[in-house]
C-alpha atoms as a PDB file:
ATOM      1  CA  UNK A   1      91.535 104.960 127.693  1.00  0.00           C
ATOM      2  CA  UNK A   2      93.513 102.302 126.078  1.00  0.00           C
ATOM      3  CA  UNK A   3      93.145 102.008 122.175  1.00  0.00           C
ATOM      4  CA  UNK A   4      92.674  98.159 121.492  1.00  0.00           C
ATOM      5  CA  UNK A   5      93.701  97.052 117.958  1.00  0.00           C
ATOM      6  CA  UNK A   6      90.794  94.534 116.409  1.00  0.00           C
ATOM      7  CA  UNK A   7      91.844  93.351 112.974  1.00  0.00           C
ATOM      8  CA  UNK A   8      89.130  93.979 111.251  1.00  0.00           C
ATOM      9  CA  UNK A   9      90.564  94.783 108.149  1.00  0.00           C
ATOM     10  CA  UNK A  10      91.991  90.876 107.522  1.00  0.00           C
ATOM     11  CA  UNK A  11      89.257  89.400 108.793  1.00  0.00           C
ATOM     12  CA  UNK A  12      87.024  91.575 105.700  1.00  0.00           C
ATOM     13  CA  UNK A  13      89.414  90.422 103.640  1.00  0.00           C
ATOM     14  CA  UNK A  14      89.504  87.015 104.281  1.00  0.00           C
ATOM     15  CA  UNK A  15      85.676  86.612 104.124  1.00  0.00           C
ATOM     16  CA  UNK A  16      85.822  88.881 100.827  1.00  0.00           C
ATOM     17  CA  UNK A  17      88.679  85.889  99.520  1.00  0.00           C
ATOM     18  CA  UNK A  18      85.907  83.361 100.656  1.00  0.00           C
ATOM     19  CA  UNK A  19      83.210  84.300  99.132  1.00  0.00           C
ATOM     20  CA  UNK A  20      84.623  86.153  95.916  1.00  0.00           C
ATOM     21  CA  UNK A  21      87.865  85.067  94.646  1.00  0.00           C
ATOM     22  CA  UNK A  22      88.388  80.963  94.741  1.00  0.00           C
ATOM     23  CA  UNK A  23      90.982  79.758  92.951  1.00  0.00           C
ATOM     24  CA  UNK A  24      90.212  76.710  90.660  1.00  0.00           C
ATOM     25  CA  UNK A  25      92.883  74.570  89.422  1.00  0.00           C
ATOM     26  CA  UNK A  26      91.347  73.580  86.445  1.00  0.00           C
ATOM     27  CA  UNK A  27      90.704  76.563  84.809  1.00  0.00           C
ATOM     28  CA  UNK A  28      92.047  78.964  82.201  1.00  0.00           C
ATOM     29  CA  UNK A  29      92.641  82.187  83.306  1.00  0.00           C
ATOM     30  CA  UNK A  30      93.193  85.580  81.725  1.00  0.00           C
ATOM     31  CA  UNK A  31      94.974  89.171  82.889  1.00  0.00           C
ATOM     32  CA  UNK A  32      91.633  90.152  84.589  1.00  0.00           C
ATOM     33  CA  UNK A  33      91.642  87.079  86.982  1.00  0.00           C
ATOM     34  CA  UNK A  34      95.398  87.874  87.690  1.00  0.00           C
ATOM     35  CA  UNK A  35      94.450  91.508  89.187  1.00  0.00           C
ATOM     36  CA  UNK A  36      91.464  90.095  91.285  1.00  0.00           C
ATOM     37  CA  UNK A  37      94.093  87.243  92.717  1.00  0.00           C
ATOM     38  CA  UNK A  38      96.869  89.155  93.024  1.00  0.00           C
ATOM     39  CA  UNK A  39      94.614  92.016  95.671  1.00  0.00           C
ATOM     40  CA  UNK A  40      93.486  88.591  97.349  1.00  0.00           C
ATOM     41  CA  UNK A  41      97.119  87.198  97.557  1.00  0.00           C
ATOM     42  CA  UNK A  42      98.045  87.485 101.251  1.00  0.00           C
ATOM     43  CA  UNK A  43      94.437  86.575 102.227  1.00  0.00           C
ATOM     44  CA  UNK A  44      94.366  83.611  99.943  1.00  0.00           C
ATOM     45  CA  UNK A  45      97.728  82.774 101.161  1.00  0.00           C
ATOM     46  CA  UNK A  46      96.451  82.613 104.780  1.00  0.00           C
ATOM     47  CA  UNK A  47      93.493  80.073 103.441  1.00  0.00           C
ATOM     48  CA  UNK A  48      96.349  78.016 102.040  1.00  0.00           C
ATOM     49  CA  UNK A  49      98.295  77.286 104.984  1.00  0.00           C
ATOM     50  CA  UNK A  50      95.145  76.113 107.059  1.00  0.00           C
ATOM     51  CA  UNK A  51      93.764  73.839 104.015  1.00  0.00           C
ATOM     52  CA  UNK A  52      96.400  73.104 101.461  1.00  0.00           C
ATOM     53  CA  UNK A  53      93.737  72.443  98.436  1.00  0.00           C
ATOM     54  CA  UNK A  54      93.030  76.434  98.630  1.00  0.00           C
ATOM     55  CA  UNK A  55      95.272  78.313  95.688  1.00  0.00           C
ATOM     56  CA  UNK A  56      96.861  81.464  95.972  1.00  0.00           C
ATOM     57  CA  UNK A  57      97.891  81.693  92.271  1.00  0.00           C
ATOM     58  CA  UNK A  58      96.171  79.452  89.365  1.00  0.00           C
ATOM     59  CA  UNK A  59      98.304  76.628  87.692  1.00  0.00           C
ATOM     60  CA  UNK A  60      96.596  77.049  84.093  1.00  0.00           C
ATOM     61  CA  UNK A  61      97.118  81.044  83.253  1.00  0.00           C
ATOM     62  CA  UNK A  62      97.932  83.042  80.693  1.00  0.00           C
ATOM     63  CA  UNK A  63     101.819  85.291  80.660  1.00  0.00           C
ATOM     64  CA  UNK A  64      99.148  88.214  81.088  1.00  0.00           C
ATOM     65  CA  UNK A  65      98.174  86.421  84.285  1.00  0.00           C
ATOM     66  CA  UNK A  66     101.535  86.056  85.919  1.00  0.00           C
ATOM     67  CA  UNK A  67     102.411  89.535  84.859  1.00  0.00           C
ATOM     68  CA  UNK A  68      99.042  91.320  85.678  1.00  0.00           C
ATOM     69  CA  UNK A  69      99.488  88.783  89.500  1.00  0.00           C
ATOM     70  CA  UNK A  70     102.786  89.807  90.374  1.00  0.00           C
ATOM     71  CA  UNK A  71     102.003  93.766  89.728  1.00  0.00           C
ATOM     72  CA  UNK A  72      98.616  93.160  92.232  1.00  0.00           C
ATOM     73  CA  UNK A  73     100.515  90.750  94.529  1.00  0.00           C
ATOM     74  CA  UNK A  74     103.400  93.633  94.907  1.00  0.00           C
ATOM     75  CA  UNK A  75     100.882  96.298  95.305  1.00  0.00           C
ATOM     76  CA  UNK A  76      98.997  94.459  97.608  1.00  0.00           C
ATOM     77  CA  UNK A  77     101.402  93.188 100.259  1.00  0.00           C
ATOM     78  CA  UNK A  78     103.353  97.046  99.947  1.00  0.00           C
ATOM     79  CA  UNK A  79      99.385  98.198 100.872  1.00  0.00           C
ATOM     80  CA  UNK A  80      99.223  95.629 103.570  1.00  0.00           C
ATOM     81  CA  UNK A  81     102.433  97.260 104.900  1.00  0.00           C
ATOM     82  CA  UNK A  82     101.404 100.454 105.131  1.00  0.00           C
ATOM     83  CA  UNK A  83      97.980 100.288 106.803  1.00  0.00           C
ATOM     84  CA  UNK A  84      99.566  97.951 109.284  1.00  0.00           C
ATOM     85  CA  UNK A  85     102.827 100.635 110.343  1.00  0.00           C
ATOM     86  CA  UNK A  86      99.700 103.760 110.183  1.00  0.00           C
ATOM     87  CA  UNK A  87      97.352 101.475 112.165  1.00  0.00           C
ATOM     88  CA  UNK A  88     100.322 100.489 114.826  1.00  0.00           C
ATOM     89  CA  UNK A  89     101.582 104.152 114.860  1.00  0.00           C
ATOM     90  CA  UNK A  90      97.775 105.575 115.320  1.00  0.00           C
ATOM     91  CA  UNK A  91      97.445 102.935 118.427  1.00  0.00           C
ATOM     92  CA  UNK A  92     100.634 104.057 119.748  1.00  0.00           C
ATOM     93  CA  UNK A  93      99.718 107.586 119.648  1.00  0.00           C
ATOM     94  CA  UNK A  94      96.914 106.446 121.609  1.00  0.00           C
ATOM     95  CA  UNK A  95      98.441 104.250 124.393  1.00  0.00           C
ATOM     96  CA  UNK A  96     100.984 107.351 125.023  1.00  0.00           C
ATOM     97  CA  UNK A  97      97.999 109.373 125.323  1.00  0.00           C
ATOM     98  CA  UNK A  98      96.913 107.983 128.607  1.00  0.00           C
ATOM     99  CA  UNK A  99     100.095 108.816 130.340  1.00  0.00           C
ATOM    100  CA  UNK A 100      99.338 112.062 132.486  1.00  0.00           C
END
């Protein structure tokens, strides 16, 4: 039996971006807000390319948002990284399997 990949993951995380973490441009926003964007980053940046008025970082922040944004943002895309290669290395584990 085949495994079959379904990303599920990215599409949980771009509903989660959806529905929790919109950007506004107006805005002042503190270290907090730049953790919650920064775990939302790659999701948010997805949003952006399909409709350009979606943010993936606020323009009216605070240095402890940039700093606190950039320490999610790196987190999040090395996290991204790593489920990905375990998630292609478990399905290839499991296409090789079928081989008799």
């Amino acid at each position: 039996m085949a495994f079959m990949f379904l990303p599920w993951r990215p599409i949980v995380a771009i509903v989660a971006a959806v529905l929790f973490v919109n950007i506004n441009g107006t805005e002042l926003y503190g270290w907090q807000a730049g953790l919650a964007h920064g775990l939302f980053f790659l999701p948010n940046l997805v949003r952006h390319l399909f409709d350009g008025d979606v943010l993936f970082k606020a323009t009216n922040c605070t240095t402890g948002y940039h700093v606190a944004w950039w320490i999610a943002t790196v987190g999040s895309c090395i996290g991204w990284l790593v489920d990905a290669t375990f998630s292609f290395m478990k399905a290839s584990v499991f296409v090789g399997s079928d081989k008799e």
